[in-house]
PDB file of N, CA and C in Angstrom:
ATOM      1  N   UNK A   1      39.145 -47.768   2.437  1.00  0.00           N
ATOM      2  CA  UNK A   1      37.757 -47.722   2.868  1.00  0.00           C
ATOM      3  C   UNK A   1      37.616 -48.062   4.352  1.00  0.00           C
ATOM      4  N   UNK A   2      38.539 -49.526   4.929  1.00  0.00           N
ATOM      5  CA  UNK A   2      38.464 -49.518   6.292  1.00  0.00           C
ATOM      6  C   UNK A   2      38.673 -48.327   7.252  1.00  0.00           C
ATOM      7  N   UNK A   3      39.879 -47.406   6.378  1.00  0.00           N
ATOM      8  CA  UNK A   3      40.184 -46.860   7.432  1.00  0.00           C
ATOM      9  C   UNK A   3      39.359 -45.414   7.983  1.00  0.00           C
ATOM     10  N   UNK A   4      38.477 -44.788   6.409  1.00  0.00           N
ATOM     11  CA  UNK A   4      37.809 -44.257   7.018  1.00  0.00           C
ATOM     12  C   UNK A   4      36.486 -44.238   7.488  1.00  0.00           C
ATOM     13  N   UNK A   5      36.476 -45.678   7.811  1.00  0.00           N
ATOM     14  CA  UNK A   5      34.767 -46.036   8.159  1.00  0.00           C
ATOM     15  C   UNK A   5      35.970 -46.211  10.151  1.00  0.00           C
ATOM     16  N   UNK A   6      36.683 -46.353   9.932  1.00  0.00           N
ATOM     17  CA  UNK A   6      37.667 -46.389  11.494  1.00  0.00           C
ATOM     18  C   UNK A   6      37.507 -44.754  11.872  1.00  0.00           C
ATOM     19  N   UNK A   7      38.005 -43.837  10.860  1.00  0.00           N
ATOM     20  CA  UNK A   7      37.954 -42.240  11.665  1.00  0.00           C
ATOM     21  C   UNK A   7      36.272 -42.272  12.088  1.00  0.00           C
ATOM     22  N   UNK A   8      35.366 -42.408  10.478  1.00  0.00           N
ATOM     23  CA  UNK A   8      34.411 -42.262  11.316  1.00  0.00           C
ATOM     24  C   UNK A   8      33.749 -42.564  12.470  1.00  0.00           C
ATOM     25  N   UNK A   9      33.705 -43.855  12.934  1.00  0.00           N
ATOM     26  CA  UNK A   9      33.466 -44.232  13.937  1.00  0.00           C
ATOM     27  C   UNK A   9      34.038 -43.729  15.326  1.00  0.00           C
ATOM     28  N   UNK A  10      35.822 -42.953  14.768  1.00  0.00           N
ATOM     29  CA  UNK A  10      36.436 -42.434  16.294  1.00  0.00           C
ATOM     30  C   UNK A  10      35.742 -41.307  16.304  1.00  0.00           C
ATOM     31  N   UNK A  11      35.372 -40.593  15.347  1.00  0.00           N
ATOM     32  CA  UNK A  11      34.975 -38.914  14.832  1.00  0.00           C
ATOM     33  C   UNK A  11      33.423 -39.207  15.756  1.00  0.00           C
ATOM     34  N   UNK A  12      32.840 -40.093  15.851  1.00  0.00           N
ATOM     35  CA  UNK A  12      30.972 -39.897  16.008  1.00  0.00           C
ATOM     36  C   UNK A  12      31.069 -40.439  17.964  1.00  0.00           C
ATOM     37  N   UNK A  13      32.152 -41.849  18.056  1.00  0.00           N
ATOM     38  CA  UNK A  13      32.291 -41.423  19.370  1.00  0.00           C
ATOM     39  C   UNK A  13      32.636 -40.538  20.055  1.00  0.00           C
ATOM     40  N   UNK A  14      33.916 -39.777  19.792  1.00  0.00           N
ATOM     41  CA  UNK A  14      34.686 -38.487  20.432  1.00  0.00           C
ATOM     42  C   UNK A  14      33.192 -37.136  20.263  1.00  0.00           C
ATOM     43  N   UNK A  15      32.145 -37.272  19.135  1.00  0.00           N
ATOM     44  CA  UNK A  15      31.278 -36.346  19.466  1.00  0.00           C
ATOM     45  C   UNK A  15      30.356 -36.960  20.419  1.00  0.00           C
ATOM     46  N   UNK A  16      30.077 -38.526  20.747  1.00  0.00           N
ATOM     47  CA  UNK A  16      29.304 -38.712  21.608  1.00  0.00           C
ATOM     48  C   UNK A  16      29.921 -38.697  23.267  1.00  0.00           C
ATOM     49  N   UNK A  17      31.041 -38.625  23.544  1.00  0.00           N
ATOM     50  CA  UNK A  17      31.416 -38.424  24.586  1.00  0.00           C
ATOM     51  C   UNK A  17      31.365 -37.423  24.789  1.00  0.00           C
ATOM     52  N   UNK A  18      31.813 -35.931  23.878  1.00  0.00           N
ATOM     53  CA  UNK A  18      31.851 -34.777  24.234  1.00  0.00           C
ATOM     54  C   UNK A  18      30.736 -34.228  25.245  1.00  0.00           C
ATOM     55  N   UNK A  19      29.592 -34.989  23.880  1.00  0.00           N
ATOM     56  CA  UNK A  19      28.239 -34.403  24.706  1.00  0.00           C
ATOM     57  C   UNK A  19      28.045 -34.962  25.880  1.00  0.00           C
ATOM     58  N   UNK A  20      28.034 -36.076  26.329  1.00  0.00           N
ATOM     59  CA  UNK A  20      28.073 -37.176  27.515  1.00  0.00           C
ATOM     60  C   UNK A  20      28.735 -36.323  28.797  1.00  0.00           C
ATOM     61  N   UNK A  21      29.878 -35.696  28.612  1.00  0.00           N
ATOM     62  CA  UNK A  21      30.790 -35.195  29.141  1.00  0.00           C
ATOM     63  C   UNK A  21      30.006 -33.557  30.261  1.00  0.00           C
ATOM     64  N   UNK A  22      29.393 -32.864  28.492  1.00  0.00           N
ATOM     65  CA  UNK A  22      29.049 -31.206  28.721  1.00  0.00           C
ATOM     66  C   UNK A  22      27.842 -31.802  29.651  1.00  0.00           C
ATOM     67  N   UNK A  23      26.843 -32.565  29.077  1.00  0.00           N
ATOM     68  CA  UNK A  23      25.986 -33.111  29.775  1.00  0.00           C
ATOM     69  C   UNK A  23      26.132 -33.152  31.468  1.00  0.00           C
ATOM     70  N   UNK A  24      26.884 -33.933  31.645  1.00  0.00           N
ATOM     71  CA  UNK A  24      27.140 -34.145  33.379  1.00  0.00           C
ATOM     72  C   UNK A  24      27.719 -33.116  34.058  1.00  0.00           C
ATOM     73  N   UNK A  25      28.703 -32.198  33.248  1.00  0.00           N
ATOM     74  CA  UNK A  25      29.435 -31.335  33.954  1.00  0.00           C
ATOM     75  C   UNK A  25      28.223 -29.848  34.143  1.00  0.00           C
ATOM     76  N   UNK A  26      27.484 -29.968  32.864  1.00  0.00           N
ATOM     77  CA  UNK A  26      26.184 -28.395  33.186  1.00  0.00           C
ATOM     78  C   UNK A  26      25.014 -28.199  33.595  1.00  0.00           C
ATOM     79  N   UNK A  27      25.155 -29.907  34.056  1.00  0.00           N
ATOM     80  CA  UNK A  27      23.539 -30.125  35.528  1.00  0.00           C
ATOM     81  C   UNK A  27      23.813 -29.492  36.629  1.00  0.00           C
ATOM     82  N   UNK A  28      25.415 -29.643  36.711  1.00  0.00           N
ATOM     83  CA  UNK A  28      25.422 -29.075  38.653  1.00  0.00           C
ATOM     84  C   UNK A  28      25.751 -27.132  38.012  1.00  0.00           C
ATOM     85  N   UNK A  29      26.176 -27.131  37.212  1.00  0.00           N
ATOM     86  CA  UNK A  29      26.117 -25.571  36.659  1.00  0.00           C
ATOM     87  C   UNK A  29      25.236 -25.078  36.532  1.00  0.00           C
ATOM     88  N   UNK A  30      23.903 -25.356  36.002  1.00  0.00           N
ATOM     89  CA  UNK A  30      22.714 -24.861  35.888  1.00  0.00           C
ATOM     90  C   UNK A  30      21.840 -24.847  37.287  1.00  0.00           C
ATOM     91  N   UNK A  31      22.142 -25.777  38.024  1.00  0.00           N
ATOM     92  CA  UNK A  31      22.183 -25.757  39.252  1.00  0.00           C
ATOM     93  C   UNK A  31      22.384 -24.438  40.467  1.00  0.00           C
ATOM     94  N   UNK A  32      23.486 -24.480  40.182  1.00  0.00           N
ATOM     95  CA  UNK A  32      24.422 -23.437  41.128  1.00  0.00           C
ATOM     96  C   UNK A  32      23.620 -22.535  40.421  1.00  0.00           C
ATOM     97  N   UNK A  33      23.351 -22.158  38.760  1.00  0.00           N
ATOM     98  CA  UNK A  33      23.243 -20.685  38.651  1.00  0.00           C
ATOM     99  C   UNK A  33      21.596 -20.641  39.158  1.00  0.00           C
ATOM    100  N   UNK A  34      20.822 -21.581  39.060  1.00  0.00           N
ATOM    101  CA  UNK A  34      19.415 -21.163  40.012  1.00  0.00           C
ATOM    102  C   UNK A  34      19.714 -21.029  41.325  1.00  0.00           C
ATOM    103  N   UNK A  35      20.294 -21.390  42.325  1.00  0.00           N
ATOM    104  CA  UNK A  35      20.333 -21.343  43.483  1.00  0.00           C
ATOM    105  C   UNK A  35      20.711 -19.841  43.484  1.00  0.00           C
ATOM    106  N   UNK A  36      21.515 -19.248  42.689  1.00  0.00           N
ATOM    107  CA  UNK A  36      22.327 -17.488  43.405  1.00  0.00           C
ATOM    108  C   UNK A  36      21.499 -16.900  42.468  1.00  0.00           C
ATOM    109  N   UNK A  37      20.460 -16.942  41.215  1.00  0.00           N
ATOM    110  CA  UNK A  37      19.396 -16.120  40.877  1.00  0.00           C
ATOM    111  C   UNK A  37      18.373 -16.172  42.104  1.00  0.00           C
ATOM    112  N   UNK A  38      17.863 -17.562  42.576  1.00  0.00           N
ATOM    113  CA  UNK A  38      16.978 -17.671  43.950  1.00  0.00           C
ATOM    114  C   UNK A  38      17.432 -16.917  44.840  1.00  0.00           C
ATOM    115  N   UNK A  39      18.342 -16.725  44.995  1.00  0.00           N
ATOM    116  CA  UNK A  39      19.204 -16.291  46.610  1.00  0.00           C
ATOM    117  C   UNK A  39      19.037 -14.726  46.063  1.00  0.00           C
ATOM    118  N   UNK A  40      19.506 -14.069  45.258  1.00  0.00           N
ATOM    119  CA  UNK A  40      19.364 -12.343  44.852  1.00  0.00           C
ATOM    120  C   UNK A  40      17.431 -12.658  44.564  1.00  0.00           C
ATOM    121  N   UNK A  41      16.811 -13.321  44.522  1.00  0.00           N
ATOM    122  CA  UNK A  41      15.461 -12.515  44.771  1.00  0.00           C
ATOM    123  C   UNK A  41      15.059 -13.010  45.685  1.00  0.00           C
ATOM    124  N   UNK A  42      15.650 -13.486  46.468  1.00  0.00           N
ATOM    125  CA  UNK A  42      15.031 -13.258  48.289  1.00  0.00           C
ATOM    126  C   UNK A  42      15.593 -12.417  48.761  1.00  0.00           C
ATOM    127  N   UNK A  43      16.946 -12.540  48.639  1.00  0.00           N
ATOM    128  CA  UNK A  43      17.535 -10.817  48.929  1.00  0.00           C
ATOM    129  C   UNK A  43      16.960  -9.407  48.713  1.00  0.00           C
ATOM    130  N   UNK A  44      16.310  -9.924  47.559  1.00  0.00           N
ATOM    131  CA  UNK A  44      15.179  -8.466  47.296  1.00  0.00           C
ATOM    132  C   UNK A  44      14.278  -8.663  48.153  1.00  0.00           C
ATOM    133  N   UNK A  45      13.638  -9.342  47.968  1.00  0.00           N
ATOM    134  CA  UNK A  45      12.408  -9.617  48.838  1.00  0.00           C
ATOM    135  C   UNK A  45      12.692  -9.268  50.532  1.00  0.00           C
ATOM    136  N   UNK A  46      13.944  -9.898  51.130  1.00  0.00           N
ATOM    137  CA  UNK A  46      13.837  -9.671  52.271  1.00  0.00           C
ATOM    138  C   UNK A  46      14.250  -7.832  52.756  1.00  0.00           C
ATOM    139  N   UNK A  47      15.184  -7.171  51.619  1.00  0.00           N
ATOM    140  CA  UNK A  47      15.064  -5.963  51.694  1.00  0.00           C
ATOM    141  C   UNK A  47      14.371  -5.083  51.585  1.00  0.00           C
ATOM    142  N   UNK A  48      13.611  -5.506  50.244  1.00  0.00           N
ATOM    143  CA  UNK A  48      12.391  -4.488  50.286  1.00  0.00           C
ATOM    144  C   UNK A  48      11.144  -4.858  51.651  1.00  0.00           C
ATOM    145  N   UNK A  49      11.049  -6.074  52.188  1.00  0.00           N
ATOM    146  CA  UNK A  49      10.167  -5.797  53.132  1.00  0.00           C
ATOM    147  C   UNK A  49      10.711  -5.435  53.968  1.00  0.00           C
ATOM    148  N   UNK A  50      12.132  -5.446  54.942  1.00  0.00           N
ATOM    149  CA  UNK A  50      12.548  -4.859  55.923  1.00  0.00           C
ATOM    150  C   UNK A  50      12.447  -2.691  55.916  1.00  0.00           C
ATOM    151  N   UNK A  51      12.866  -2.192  54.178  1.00  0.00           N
ATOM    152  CA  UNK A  51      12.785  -1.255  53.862  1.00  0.00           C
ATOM    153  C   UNK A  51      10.911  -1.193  54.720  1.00  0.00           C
ATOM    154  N   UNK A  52      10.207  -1.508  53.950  1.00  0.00           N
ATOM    155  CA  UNK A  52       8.871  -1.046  54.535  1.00  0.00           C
ATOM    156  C   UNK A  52       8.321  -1.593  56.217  1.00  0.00           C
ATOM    157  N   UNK A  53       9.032  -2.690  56.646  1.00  0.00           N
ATOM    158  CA  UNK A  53       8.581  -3.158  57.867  1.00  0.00           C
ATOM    159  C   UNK A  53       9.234  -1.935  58.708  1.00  0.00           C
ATOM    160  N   UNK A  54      10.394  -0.982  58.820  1.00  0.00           N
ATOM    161  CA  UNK A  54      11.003  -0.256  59.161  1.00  0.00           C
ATOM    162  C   UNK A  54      10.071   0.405  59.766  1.00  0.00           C
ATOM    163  N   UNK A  55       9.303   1.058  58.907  1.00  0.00           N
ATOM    164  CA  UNK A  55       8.106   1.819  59.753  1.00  0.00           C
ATOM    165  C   UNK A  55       7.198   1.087  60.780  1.00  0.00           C
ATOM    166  N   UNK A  56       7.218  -0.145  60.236  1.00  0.00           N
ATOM    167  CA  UNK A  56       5.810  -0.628  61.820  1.00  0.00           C
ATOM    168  C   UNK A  56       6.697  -1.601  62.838  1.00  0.00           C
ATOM    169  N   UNK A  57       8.057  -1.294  62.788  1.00  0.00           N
ATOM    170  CA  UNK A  57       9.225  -1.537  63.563  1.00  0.00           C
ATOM    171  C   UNK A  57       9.379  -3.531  63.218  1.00  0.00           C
ATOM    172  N   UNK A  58       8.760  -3.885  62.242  1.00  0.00           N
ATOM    173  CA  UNK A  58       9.243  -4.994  61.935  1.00  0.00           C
ATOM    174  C   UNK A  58      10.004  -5.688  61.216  1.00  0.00           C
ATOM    175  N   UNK A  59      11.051  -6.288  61.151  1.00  0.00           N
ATOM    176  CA  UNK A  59      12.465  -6.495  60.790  1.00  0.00           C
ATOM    177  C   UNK A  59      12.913  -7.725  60.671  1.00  0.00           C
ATOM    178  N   UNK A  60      13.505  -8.448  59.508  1.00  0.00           N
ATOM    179  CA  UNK A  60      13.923  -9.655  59.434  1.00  0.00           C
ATOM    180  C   UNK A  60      15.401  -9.384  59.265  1.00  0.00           C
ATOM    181  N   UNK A  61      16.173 -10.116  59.743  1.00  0.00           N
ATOM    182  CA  UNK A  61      17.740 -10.197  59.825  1.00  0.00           C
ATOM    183  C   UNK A  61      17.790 -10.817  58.124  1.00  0.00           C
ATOM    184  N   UNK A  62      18.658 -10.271  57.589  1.00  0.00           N
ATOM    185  CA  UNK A  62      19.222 -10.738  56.655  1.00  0.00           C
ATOM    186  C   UNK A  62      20.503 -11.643  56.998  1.00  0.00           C
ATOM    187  N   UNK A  63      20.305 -12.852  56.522  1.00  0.00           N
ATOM    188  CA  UNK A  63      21.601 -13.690  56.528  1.00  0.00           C
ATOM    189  C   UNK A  63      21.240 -14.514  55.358  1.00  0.00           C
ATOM    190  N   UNK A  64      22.396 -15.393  55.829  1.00  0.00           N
ATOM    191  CA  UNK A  64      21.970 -16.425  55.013  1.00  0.00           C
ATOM    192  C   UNK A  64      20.818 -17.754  54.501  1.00  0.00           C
ATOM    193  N   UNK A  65      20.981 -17.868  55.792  1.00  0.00           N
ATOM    194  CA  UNK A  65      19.331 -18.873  55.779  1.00  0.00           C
ATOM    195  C   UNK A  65      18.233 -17.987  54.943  1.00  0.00           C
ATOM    196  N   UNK A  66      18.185 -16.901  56.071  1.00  0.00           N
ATOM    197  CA  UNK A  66      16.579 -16.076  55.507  1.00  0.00           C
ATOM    198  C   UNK A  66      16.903 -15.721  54.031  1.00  0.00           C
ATOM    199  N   UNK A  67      17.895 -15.491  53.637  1.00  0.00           N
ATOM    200  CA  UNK A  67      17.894 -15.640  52.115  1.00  0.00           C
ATOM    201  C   UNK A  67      17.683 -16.800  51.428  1.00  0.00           C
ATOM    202  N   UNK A  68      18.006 -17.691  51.242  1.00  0.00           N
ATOM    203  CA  UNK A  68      17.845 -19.018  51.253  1.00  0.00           C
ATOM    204  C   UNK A  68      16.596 -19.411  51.298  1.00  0.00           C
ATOM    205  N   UNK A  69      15.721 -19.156  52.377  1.00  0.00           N
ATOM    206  CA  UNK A  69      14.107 -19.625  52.845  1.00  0.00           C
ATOM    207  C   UNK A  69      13.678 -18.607  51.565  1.00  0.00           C
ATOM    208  N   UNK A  70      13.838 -17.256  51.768  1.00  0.00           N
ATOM    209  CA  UNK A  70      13.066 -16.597  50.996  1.00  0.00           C
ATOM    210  C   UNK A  70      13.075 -16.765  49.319  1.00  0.00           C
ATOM    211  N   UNK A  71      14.301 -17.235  48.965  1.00  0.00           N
ATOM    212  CA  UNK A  71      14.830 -17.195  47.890  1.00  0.00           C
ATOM    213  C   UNK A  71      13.758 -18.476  47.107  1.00  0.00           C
ATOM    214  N   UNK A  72      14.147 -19.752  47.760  1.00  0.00           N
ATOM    215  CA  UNK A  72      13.376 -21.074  47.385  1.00  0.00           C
ATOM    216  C   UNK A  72      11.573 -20.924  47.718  1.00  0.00           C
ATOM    217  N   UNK A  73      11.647 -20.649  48.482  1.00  0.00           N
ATOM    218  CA  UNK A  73      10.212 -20.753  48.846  1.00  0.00           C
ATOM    219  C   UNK A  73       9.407 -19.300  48.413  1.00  0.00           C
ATOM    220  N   UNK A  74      10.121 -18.066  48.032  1.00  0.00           N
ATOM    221  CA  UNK A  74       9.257 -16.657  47.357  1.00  0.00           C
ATOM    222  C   UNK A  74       8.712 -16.064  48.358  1.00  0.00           C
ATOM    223  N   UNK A  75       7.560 -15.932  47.734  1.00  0.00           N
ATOM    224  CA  UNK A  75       6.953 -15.129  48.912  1.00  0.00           C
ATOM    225  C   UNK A  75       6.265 -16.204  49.906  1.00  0.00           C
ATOM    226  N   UNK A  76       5.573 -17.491  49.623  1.00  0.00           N
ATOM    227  CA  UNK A  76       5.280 -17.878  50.855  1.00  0.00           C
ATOM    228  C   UNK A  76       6.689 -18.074  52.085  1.00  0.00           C
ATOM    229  N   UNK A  77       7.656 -18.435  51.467  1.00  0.00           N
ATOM    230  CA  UNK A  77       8.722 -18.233  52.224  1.00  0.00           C
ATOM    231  C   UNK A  77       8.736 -16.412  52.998  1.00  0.00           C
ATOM    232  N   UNK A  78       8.370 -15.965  52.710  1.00  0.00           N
ATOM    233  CA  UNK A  78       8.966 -14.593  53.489  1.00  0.00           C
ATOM    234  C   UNK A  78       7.497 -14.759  54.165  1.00  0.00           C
ATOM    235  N   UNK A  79       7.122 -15.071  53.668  1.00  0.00           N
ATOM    236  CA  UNK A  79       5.461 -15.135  55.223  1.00  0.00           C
ATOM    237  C   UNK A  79       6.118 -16.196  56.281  1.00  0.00           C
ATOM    238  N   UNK A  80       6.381 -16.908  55.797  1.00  0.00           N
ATOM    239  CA  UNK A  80       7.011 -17.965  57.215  1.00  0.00           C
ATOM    240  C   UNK A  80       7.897 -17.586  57.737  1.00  0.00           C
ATOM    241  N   UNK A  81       8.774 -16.824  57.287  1.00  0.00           N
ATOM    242  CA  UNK A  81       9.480 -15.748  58.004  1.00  0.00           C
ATOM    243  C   UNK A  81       9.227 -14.488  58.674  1.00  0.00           C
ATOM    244  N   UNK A  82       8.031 -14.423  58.589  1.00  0.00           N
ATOM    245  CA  UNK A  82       7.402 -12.843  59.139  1.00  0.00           C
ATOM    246  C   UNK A  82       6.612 -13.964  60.232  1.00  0.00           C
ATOM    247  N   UNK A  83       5.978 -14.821  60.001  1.00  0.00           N
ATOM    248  CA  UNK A  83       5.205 -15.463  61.101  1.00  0.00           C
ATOM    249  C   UNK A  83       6.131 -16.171  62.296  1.00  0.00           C
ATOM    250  N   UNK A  84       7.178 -16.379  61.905  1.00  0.00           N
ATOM    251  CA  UNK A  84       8.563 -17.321  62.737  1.00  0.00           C
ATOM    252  C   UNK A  84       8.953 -15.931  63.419  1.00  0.00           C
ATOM    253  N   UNK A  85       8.763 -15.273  63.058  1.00  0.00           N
ATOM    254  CA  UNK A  85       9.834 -13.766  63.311  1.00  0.00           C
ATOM    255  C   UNK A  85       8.550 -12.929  64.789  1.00  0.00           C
ATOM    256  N   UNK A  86       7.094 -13.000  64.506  1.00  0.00           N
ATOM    257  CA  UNK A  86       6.640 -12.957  65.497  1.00  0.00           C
ATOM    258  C   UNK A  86       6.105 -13.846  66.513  1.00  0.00           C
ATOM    259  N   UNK A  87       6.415 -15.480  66.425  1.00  0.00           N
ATOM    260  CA  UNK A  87       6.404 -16.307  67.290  1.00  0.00           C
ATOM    261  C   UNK A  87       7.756 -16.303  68.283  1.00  0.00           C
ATOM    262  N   UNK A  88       8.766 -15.897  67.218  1.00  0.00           N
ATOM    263  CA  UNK A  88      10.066 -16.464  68.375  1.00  0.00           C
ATOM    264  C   UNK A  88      10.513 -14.959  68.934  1.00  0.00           C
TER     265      UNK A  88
END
């Protein structure tokens, strides 16, 4: 009887560490995967408006930042980038 009130107890920690474990390791994973879904829809965003700014000769550089700004911040981000873009 001791001994399997002993597995159980190794059996319910080894599942509470597991989770403890997945836990810490799929915050910075879930992480990373919002940041590069954010980053491909500023990428859209900054393409499709360069596609249409083309015609009234206005143009945002795609890099990294402006992906980044646009990505986190959406569309008010790509206005602060269209307004930065005719101040500087």
């Amino acid at each position: 009887m001791a001994d399997s009130m002993q597995v159980l107890f190794a059996v319910a920690f080894l599942v509470f560490l597991v989770y403890l474990v997945s836990r810490i390791l799929l915050k910075p994973l879930k992480l990373a995967l919002k940041l590069v879904v954010n980053s491909m829809f500023g990428l859209l965003l900054l393409w499709g408006f360069n596609f249409i700014g083309a015609f009234l000769s206005i143009v945002i550089p795609i890099n990294l930042v402006t992906i980044l700004i646009a990505g986190f911040l959406g569309i008010p981000g790509l206005i602060l980038l269209i307004i930065m873009q005719f101040l500087l």
